[in-house]
Protein backbone atom coordinates (compact mmCIF):
# COMPACT_ATOMS: atom_id res chain seq x y z
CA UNK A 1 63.83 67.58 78.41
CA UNK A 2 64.80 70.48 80.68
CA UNK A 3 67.97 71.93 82.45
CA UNK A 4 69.22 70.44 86.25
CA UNK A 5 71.38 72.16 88.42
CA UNK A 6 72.83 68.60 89.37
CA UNK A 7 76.27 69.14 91.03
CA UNK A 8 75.01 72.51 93.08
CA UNK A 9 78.48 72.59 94.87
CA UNK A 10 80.56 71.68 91.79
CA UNK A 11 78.52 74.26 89.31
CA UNK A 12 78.60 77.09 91.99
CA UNK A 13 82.20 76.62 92.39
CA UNK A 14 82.95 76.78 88.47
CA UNK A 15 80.85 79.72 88.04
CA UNK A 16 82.41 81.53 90.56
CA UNK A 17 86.05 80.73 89.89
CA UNK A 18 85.09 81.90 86.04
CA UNK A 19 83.96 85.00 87.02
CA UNK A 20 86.82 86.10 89.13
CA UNK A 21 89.03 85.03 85.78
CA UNK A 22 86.61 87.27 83.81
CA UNK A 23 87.05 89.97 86.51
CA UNK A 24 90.78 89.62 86.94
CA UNK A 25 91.47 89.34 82.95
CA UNK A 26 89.15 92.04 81.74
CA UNK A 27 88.06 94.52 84.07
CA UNK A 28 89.94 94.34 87.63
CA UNK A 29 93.41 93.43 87.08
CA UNK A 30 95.17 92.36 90.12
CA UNK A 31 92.24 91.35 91.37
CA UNK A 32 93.20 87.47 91.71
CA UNK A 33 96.85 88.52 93.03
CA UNK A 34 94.35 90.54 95.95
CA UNK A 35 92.19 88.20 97.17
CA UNK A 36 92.92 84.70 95.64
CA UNK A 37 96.39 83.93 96.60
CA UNK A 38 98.05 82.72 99.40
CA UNK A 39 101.55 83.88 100.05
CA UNK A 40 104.18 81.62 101.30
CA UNK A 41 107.12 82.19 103.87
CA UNK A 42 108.40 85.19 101.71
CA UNK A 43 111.96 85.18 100.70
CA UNK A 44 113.69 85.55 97.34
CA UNK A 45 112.48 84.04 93.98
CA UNK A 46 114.69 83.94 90.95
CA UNK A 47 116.53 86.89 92.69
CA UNK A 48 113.10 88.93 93.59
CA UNK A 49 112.14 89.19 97.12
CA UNK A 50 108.22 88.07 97.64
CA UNK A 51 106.50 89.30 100.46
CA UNK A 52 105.45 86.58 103.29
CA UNK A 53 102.39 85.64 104.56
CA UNK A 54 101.44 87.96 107.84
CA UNK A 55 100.30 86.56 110.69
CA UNK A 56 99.12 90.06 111.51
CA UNK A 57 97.02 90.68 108.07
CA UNK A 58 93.34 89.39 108.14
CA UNK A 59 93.52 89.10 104.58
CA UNK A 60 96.02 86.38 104.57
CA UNK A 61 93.95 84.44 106.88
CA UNK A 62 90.93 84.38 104.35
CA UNK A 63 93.32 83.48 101.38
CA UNK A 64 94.41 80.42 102.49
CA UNK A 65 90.37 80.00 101.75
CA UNK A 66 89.89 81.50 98.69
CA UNK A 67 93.20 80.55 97.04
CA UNK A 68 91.30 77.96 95.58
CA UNK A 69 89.06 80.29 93.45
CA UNK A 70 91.80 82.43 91.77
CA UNK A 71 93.46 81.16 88.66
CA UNK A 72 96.39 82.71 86.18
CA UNK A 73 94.29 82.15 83.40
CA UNK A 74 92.18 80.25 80.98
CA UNK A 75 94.19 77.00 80.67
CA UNK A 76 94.90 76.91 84.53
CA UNK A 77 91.13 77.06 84.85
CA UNK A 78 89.86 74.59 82.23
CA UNK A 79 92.77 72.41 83.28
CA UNK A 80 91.08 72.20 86.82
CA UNK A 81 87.36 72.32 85.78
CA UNK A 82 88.15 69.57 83.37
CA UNK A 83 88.49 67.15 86.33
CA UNK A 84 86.01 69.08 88.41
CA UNK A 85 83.30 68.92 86.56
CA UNK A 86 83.47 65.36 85.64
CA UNK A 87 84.35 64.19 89.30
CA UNK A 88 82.22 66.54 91.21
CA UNK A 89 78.98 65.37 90.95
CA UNK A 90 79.80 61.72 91.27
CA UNK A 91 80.81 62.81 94.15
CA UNK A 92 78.19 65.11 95.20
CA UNK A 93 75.77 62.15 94.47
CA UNK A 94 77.94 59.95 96.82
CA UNK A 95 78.90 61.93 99.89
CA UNK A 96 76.09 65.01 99.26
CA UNK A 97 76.95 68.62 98.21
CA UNK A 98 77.48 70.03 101.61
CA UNK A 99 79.91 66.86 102.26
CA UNK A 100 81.73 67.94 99.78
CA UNK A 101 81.81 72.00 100.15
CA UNK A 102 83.36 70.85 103.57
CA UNK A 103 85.67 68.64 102.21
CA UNK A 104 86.80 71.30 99.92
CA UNK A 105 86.98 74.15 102.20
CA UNK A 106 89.31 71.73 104.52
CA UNK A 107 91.33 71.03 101.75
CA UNK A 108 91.69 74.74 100.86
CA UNK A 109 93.02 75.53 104.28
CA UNK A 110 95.17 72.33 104.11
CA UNK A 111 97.26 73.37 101.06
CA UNK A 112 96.99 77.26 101.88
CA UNK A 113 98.77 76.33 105.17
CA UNK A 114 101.54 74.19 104.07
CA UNK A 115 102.14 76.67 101.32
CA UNK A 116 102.52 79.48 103.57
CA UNK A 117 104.76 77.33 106.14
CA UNK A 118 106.92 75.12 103.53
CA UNK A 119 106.92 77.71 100.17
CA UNK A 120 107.98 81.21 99.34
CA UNK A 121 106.14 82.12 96.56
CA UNK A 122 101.98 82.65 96.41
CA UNK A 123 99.46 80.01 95.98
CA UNK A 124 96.76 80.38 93.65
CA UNK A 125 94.03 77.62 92.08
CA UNK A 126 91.37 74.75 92.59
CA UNK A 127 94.45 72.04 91.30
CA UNK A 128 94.27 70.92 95.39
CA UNK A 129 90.83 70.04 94.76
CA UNK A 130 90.94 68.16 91.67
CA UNK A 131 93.29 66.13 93.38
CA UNK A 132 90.96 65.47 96.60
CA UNK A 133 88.23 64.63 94.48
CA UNK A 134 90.41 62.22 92.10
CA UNK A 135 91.88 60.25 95.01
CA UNK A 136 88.22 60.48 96.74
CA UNK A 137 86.59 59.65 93.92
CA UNK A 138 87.93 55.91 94.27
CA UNK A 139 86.20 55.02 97.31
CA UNK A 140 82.43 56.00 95.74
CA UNK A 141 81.10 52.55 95.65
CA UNK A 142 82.98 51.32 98.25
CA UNK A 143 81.98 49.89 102.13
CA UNK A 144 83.50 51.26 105.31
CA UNK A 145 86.73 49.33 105.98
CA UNK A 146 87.55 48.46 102.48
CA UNK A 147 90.58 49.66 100.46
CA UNK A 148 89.46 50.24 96.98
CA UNK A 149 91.99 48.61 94.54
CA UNK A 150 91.37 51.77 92.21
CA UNK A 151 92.65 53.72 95.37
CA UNK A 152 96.28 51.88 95.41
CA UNK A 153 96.21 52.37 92.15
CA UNK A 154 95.14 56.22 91.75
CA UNK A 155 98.11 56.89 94.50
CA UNK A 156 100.85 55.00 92.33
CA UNK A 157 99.67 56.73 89.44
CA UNK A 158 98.40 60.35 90.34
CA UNK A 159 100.72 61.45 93.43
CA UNK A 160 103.50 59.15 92.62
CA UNK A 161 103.65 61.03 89.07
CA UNK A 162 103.28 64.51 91.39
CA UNK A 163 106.14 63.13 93.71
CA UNK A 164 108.66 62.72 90.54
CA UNK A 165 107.20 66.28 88.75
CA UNK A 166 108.15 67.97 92.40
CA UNK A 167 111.68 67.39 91.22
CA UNK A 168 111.62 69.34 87.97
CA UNK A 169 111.74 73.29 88.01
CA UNK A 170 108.40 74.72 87.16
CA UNK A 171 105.17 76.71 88.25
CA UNK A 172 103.34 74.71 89.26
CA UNK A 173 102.62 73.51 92.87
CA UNK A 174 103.14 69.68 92.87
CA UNK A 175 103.06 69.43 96.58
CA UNK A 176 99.21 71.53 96.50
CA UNK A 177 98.82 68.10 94.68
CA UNK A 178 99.84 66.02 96.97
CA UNK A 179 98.12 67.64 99.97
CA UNK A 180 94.78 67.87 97.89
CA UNK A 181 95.39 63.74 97.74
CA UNK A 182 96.33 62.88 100.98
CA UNK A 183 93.08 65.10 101.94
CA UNK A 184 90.81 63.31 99.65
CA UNK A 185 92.10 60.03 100.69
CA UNK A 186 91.89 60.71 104.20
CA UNK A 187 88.37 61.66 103.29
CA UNK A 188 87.76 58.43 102.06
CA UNK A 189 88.46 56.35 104.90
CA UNK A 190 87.08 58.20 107.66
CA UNK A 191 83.76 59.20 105.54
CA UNK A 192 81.75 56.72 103.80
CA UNK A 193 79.55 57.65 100.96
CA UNK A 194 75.92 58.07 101.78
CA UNK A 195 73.77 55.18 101.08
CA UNK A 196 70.30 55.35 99.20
């Protein structure tokens, strides 16, 4: 029995977000804040003003990329990787790994926009992602033109739950959830797994 890189998309994509966590938590501090978060509109938070994303900084342009890589900490990261990691290769197996690098580099820019247009705080995490790939996830084994019953279902459940959590005060970014879906189901119906 020997070792497969499998999910060469998914694993990459783990490995790196760890290592910017490992980076950020033990040797570069700030180093997430830098690079691997997206600011929003700017304005005040809890009575402290947050800078805006700048139209005239390249920096900001290549966050609402890499957002997705940067994580507060250890339980924002397995949180993420825990759906990842099982989801990810299924899919990588369905739709192939450069489907799905695409898919998730669309997806990055999709919910690094809307934060920086609709939000005023920053941005940071792969929680978009999960999302695409859980409401993707349900069209796998399914035929152009069909509507997966596990689909309706995954919406009522998954984003309905986000749509309800957007209402109570928190940190975390319920409508990155939400985008992340509608990305992954939009990804469904215009692009059919890959047949054998």
């Amino acid at each position: 029995m020997k070792l497969r890189y499998n999910a060469p998309t998914t694993l990459t994509f783990t490995l790196l977000c760890t290592i910017v966590l490992i980076l950020n938590l033990y040797l570069l501090p700030g180093l997430t804040q830098t690079f691997f978060a997206v600011p929003g509109h700017g304005g005040s938070i809890g009575g402290n003003q947050v800078r805006g994303f700048n139209t005239k900084d390249g920096l900001d342009y290549m966050r609402l990329f890499t957002h997705i890589i940067g994580h507060a900490g250890w339980d924002h990261l397995i949180s993420n990787f825990m759906i990842i990691l099982l989801i990810g290769p299924i899919l990588e197996q369905s739709y192939g790994s450069l489907s799905i690098l695409l898919m998730m580099i669309i997806t990055a820019l999709a919910t690094g926009v809307f934060n920086a247009l609709l939000f005023p705080g920053y941005l940071m995490g792969a929680s978009g992602v999960a999302f695409m790939m859980i409401l993707l996830v349900s069209f796998a084994n399914s035929e152009r033109g069909e509507v997966p019953i596990t689909f309706i279902l995954i919406v009522a459940l998954y984003l309905g739950n986000e749509v309800l959590a957007s209402f109570k005060p928190d940190n975390i970014s319920h409508f990155a959830h939400i985008v992340g879906g509608a990305c992954g189901s939009l990804f469904g119906f215009f692009k059919p797994p890959k047949r054998a």
